[in-house]
PDB file of N, CA and C in Angstrom:
ATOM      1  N   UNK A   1     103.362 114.903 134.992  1.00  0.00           N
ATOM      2  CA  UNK A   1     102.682 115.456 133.851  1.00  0.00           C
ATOM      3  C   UNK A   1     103.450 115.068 132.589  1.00  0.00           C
ATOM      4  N   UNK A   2     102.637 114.404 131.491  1.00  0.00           N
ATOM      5  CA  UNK A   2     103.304 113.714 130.568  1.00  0.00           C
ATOM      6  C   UNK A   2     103.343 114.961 128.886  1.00  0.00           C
ATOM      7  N   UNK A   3     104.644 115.404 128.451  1.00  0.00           N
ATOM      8  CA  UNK A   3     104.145 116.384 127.183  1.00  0.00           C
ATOM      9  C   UNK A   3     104.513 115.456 126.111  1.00  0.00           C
ATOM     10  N   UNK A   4     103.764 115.348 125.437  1.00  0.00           N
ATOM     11  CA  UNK A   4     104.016 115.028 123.727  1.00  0.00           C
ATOM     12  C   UNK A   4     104.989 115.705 123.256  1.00  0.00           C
ATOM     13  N   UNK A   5     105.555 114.789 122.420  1.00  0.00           N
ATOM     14  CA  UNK A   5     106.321 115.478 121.940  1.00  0.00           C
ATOM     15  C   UNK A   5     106.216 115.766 120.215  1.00  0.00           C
ATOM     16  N   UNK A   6     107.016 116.758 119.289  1.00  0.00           N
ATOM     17  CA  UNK A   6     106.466 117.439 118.564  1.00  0.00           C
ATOM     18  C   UNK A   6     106.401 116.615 117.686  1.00  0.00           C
ATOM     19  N   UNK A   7     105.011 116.820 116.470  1.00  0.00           N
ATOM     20  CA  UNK A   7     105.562 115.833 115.497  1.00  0.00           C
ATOM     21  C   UNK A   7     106.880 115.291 114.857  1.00  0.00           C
ATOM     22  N   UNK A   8     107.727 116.219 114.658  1.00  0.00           N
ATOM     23  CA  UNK A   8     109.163 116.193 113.582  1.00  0.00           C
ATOM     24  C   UNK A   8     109.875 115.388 114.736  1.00  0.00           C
ATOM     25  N   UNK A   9     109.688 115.040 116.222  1.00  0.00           N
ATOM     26  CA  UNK A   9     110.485 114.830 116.687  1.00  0.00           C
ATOM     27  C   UNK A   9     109.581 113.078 117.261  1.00  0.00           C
ATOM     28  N   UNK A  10     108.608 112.671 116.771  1.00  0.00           N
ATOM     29  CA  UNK A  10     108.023 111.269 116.515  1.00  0.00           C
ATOM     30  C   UNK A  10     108.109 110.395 115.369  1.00  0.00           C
ATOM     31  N   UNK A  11     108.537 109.143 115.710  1.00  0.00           N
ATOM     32  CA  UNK A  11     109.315 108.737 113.963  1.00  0.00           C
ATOM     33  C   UNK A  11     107.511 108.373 112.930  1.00  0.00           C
ATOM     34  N   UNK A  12     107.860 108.319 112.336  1.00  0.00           N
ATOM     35  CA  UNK A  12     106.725 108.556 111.016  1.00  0.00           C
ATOM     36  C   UNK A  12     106.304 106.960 110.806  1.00  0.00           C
ATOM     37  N   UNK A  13     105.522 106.928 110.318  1.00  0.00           N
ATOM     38  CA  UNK A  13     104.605 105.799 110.061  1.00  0.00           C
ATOM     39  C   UNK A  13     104.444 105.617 108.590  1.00  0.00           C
ATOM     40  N   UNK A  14     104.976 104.605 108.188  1.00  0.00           N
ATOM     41  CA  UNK A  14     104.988 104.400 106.952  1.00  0.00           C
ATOM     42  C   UNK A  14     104.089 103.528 106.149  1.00  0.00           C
ATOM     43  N   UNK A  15     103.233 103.943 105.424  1.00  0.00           N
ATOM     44  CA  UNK A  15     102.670 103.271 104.525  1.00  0.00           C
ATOM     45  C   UNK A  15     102.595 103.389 102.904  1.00  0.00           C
ATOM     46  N   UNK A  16     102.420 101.826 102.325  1.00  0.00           N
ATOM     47  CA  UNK A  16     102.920 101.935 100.883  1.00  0.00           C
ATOM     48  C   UNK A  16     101.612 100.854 100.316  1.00  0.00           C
ATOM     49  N   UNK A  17     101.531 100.608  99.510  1.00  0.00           N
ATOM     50  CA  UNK A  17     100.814  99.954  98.237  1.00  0.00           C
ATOM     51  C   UNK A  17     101.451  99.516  97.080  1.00  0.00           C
ATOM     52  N   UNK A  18     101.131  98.642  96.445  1.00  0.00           N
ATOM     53  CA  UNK A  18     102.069  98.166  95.147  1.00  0.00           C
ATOM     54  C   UNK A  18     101.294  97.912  94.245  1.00  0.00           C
ATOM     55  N   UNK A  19     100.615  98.216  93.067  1.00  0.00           N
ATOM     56  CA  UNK A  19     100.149  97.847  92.113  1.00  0.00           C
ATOM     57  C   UNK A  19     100.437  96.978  91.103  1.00  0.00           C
ATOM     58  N   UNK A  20     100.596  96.804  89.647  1.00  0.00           N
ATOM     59  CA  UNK A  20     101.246  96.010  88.806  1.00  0.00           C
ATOM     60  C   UNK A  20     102.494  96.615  88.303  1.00  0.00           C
ATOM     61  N   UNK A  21     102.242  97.716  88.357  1.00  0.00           N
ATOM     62  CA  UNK A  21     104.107  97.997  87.983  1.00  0.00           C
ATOM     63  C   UNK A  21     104.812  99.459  88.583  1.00  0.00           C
ATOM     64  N   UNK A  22     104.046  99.833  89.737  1.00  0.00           N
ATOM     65  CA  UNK A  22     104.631 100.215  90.651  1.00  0.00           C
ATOM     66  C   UNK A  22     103.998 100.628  91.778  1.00  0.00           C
ATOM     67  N   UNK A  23     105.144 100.937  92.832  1.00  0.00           N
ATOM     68  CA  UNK A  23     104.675 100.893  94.281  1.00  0.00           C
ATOM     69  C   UNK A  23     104.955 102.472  94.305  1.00  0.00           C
ATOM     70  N   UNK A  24     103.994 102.891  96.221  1.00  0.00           N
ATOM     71  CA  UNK A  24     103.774 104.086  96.426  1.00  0.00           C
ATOM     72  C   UNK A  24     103.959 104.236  97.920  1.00  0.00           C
ATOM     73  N   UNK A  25     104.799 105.131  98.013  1.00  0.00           N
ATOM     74  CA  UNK A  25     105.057 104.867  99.822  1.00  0.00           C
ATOM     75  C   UNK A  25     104.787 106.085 100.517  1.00  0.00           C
ATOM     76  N   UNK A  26     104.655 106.727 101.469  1.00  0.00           N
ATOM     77  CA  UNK A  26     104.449 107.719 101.930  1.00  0.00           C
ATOM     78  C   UNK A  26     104.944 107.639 103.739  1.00  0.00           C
ATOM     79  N   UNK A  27     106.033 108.677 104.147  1.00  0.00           N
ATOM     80  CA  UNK A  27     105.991 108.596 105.631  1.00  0.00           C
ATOM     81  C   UNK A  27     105.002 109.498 106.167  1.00  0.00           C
ATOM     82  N   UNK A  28     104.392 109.697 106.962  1.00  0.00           N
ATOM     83  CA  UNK A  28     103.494 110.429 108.105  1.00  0.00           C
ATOM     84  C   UNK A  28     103.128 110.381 108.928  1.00  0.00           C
ATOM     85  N   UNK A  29     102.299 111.332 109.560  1.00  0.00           N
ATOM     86  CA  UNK A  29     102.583 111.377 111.460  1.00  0.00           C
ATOM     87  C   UNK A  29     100.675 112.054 110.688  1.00  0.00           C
ATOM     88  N   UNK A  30      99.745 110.884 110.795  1.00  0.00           N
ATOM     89  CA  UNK A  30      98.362 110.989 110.471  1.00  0.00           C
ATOM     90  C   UNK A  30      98.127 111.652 109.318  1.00  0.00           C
ATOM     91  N   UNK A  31      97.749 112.863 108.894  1.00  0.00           N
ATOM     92  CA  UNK A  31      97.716 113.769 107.918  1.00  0.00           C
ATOM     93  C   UNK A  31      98.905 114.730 107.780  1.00  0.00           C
ATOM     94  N   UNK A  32      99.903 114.307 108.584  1.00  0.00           N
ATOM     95  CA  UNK A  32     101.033 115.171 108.421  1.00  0.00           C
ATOM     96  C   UNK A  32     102.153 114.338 107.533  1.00  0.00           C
ATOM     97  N   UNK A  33     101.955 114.644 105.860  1.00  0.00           N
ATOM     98  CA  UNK A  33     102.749 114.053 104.981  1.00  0.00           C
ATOM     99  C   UNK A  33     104.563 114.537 104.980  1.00  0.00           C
ATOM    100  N   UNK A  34     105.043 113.670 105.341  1.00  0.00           N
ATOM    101  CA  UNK A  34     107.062 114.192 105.435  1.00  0.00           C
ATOM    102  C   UNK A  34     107.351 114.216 103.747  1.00  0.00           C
ATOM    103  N   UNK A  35     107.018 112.348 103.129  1.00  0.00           N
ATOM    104  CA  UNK A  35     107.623 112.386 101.965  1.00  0.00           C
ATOM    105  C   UNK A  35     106.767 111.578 101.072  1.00  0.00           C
ATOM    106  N   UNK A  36     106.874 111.446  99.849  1.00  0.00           N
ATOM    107  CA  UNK A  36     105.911 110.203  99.102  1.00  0.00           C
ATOM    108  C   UNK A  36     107.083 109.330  98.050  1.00  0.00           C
ATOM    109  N   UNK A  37     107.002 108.534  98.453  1.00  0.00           N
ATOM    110  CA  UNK A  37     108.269 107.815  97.173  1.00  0.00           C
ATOM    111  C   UNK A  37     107.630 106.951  95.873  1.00  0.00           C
ATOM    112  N   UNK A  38     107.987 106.993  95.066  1.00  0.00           N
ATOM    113  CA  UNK A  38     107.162 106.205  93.738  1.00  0.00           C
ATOM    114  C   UNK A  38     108.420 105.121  93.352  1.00  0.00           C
ATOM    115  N   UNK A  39     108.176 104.245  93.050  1.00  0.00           N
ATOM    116  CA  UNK A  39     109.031 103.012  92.535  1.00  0.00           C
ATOM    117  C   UNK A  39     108.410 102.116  91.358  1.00  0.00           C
ATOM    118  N   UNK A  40     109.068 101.631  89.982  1.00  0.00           N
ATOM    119  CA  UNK A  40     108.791 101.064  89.332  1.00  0.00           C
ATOM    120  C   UNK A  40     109.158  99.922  89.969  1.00  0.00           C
ATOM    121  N   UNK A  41     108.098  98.628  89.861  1.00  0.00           N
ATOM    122  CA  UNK A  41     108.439  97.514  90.059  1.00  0.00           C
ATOM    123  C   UNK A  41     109.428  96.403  89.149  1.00  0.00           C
ATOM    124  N   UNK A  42     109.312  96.902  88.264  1.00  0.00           N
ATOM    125  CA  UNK A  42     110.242  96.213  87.393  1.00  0.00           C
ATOM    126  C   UNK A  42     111.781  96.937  86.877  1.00  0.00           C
ATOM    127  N   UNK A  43     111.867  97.830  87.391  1.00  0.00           N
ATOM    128  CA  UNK A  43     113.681  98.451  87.433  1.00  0.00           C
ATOM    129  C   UNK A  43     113.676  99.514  86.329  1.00  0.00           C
ATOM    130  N   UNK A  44     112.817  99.679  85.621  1.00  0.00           N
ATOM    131  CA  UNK A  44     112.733 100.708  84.327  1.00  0.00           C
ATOM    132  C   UNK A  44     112.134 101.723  84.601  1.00  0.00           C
ATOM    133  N   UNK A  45     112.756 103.041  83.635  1.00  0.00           N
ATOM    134  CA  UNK A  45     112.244 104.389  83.828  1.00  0.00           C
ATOM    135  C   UNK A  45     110.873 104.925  83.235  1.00  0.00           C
ATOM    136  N   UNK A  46     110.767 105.472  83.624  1.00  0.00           N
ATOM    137  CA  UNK A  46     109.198 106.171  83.173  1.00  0.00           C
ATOM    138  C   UNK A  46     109.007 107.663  83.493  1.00  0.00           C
ATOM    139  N   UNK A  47     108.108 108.006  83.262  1.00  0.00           N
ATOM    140  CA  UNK A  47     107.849 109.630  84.083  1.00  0.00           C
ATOM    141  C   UNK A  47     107.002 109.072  85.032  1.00  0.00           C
ATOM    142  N   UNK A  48     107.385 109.594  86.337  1.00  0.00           N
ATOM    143  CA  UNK A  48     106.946 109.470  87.651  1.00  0.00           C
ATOM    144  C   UNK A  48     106.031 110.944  88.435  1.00  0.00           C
ATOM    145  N   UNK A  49     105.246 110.341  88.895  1.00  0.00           N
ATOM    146  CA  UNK A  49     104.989 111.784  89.902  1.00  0.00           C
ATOM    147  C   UNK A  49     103.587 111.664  90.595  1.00  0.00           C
ATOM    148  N   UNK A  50     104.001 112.179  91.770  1.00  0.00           N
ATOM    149  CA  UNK A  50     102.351 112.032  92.612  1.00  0.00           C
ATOM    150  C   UNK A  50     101.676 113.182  93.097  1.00  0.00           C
ATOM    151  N   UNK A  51     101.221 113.092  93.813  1.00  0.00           N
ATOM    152  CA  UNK A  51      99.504 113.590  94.324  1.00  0.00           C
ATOM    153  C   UNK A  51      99.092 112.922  95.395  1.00  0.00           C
ATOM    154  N   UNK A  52      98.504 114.366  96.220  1.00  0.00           N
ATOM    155  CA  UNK A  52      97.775 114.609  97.574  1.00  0.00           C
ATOM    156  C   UNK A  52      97.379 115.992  97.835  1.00  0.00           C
ATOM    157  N   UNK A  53      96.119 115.809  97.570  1.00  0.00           N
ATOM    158  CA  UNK A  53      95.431 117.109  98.098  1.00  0.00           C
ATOM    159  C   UNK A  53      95.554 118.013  96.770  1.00  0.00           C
ATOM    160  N   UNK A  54      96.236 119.135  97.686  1.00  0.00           N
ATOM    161  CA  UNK A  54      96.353 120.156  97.137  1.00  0.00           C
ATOM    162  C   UNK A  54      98.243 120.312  96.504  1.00  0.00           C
ATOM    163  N   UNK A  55      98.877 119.181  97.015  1.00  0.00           N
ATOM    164  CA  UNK A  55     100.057 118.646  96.060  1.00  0.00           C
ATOM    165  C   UNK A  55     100.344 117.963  95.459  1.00  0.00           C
ATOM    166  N   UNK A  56     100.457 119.120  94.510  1.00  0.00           N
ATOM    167  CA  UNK A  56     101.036 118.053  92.791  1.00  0.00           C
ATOM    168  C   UNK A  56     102.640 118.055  92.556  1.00  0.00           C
ATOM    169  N   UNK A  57     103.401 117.126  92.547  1.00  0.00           N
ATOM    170  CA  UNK A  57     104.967 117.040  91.983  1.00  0.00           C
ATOM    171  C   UNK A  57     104.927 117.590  90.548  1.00  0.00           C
ATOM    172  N   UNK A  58     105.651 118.016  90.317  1.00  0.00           N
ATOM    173  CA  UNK A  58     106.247 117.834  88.722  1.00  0.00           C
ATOM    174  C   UNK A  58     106.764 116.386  88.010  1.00  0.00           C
ATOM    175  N   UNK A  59     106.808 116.225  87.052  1.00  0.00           N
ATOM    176  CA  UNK A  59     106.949 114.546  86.115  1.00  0.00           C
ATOM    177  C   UNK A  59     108.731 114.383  86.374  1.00  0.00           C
ATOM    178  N   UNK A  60     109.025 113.272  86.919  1.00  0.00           N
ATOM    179  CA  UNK A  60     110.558 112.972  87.033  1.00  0.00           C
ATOM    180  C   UNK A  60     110.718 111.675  86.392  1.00  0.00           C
ATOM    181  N   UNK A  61     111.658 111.841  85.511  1.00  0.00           N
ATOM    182  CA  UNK A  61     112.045 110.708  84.374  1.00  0.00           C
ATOM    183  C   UNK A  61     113.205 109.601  85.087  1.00  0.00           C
ATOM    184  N   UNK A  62     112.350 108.723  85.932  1.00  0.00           N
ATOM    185  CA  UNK A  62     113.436 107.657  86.862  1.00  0.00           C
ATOM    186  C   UNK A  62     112.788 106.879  86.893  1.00  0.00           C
ATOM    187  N   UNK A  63     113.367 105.489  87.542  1.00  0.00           N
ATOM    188  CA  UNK A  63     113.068 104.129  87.768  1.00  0.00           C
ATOM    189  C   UNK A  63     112.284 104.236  89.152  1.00  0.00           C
ATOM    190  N   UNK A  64     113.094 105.357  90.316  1.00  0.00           N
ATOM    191  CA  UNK A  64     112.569 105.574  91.796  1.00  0.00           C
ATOM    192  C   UNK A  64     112.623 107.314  92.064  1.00  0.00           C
ATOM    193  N   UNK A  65     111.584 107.464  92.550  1.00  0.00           N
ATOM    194  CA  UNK A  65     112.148 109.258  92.923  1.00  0.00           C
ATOM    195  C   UNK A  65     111.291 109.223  94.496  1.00  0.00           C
ATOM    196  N   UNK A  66     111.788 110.363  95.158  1.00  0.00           N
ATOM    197  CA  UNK A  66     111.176 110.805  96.593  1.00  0.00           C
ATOM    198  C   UNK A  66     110.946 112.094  96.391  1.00  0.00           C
ATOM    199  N   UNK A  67     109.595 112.926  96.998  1.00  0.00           N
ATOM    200  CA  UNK A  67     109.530 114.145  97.162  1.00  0.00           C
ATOM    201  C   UNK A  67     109.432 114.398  98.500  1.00  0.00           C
ATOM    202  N   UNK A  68     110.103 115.269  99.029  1.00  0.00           N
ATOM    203  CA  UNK A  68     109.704 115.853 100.192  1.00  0.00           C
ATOM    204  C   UNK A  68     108.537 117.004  99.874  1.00  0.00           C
ATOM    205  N   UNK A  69     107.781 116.316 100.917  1.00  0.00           N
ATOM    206  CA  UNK A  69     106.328 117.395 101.232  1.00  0.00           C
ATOM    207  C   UNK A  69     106.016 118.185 102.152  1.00  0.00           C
ATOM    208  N   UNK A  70     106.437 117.706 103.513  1.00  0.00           N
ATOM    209  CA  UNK A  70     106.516 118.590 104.513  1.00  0.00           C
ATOM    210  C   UNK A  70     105.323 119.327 104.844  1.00  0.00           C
ATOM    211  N   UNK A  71     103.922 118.722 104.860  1.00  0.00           N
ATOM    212  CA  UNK A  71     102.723 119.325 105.248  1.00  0.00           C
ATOM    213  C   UNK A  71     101.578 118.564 105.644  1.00  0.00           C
ATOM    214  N   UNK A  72     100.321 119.359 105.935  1.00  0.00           N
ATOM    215  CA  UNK A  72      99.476 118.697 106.523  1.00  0.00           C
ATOM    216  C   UNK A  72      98.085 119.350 105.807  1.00  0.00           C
ATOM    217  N   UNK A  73      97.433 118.570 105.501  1.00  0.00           N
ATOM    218  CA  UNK A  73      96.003 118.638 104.769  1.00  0.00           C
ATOM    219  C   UNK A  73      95.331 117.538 105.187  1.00  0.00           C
ATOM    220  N   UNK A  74      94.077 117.801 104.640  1.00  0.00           N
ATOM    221  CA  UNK A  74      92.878 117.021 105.288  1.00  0.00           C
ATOM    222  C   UNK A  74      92.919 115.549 104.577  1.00  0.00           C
ATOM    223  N   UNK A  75      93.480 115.692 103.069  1.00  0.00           N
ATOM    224  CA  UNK A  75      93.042 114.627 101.503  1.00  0.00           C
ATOM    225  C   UNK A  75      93.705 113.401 102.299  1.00  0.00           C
ATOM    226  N   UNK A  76      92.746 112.013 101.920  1.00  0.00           N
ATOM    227  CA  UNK A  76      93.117 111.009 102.827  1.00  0.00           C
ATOM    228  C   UNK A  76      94.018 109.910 101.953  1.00  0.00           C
ATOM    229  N   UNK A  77      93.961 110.279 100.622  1.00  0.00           N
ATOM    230  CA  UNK A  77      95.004 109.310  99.517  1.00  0.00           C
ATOM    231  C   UNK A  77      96.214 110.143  99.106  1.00  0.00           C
ATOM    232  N   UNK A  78      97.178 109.279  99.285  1.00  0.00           N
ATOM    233  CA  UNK A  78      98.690 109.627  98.422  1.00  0.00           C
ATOM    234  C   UNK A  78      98.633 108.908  97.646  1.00  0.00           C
ATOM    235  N   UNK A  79      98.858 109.605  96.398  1.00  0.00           N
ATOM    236  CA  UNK A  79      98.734 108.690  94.630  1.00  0.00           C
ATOM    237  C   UNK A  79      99.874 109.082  94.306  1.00  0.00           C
ATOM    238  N   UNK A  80     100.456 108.119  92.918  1.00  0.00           N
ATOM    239  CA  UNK A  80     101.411 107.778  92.355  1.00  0.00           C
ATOM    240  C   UNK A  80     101.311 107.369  91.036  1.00  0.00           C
ATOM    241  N   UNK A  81     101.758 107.803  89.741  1.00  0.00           N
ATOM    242  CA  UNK A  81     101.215 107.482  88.482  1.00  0.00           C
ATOM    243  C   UNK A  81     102.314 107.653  87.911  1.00  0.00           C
ATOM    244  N   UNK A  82     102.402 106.262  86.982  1.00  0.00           N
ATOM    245  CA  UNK A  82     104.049 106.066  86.253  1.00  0.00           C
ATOM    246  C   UNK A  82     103.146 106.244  84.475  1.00  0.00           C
ATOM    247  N   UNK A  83     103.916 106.775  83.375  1.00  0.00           N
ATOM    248  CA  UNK A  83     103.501 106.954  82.083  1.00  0.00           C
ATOM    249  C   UNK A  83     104.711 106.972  81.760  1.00  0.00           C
ATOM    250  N   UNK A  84     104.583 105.926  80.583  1.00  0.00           N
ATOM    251  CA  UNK A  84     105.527 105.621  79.126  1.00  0.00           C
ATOM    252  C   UNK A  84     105.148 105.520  78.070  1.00  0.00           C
ATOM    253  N   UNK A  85     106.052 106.125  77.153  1.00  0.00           N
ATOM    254  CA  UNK A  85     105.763 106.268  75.591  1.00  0.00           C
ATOM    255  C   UNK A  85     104.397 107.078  75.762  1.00  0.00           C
ATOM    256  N   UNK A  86     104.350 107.953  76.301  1.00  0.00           N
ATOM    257  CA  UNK A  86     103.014 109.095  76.598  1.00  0.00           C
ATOM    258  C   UNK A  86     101.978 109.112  76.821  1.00  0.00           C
ATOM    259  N   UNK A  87     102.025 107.482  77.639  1.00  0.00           N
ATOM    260  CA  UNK A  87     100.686 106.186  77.755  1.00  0.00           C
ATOM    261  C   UNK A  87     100.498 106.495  79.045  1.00  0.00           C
ATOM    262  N   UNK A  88      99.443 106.672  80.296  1.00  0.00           N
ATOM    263  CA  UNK A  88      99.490 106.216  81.724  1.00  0.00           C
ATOM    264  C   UNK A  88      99.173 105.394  81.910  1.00  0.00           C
ATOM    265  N   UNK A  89     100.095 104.384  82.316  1.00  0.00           N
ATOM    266  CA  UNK A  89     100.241 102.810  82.517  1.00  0.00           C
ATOM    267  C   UNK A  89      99.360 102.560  84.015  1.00  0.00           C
ATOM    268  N   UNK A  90     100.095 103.463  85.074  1.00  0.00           N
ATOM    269  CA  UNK A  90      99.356 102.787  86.389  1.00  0.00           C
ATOM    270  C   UNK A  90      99.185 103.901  86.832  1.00  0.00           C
ATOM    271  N   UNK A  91      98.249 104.029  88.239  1.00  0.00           N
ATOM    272  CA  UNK A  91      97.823 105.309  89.606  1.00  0.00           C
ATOM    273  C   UNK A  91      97.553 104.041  90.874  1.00  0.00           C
ATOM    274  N   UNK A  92      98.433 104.188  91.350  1.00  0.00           N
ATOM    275  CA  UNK A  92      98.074 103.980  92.532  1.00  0.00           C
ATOM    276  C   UNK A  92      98.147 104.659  94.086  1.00  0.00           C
ATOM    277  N   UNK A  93      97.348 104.637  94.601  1.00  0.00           N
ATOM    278  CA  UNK A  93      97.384 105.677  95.879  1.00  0.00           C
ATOM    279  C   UNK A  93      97.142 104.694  96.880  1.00  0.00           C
ATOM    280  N   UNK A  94      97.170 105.362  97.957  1.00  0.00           N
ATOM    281  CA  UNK A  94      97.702 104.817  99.796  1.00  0.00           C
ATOM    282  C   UNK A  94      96.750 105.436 100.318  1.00  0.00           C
ATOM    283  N   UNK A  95      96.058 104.732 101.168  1.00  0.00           N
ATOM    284  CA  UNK A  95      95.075 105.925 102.165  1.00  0.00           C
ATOM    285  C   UNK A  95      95.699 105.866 103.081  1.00  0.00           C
ATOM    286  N   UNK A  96      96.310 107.242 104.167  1.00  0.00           N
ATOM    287  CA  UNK A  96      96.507 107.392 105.454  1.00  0.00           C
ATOM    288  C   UNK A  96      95.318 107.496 106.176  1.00  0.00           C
TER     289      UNK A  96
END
């Protein structure tokens, strides 16, 4: 008799996207989001911060940031949106 074993204890599946000036990564185990990472592609800071579902980050003023999320919802895109000089430059999201 074969048991599964628990999510936290199956390594995560990573998927990302890259737009024009930054990328969006997310680990998960299907709809079970661990983390979402945002990256400027070109090495410069911005206000950073993403979205899924029913989670919103707060704005983090970096070149790269990670949030841990630690949940599971139905929403099938992880988004990512970099703004400078009080402009929103890019959104890009990932479908799991």
């Amino acid at each position: 008799m074969a048991v599964a074993a628990p999510a936290s204890a199956r390594p995560a599946e990573v998927d990302g996207r890259c737009g024009t000036y930054i990328c969006v990564y997310t680990a998960h185990h299907n709809r079970f989001v661990q983390d979402i990472t945002v990256e400027t592609r070109d090495g410069l800071s911005g206000q950073l911060r993403s979205y899924w579902g029913e989670f919103r980050s707060g704005r983090v003023n970096a070149s790269r940031y990670r949030w841990a999320v630690g949940r599971e919802q139905s929403a099938p895109l992880v988004c990512g949106a970099l703004v400078r000089s009080g402009r929103q430059i890019e959104e890009v999201c990932v479908t799991i």
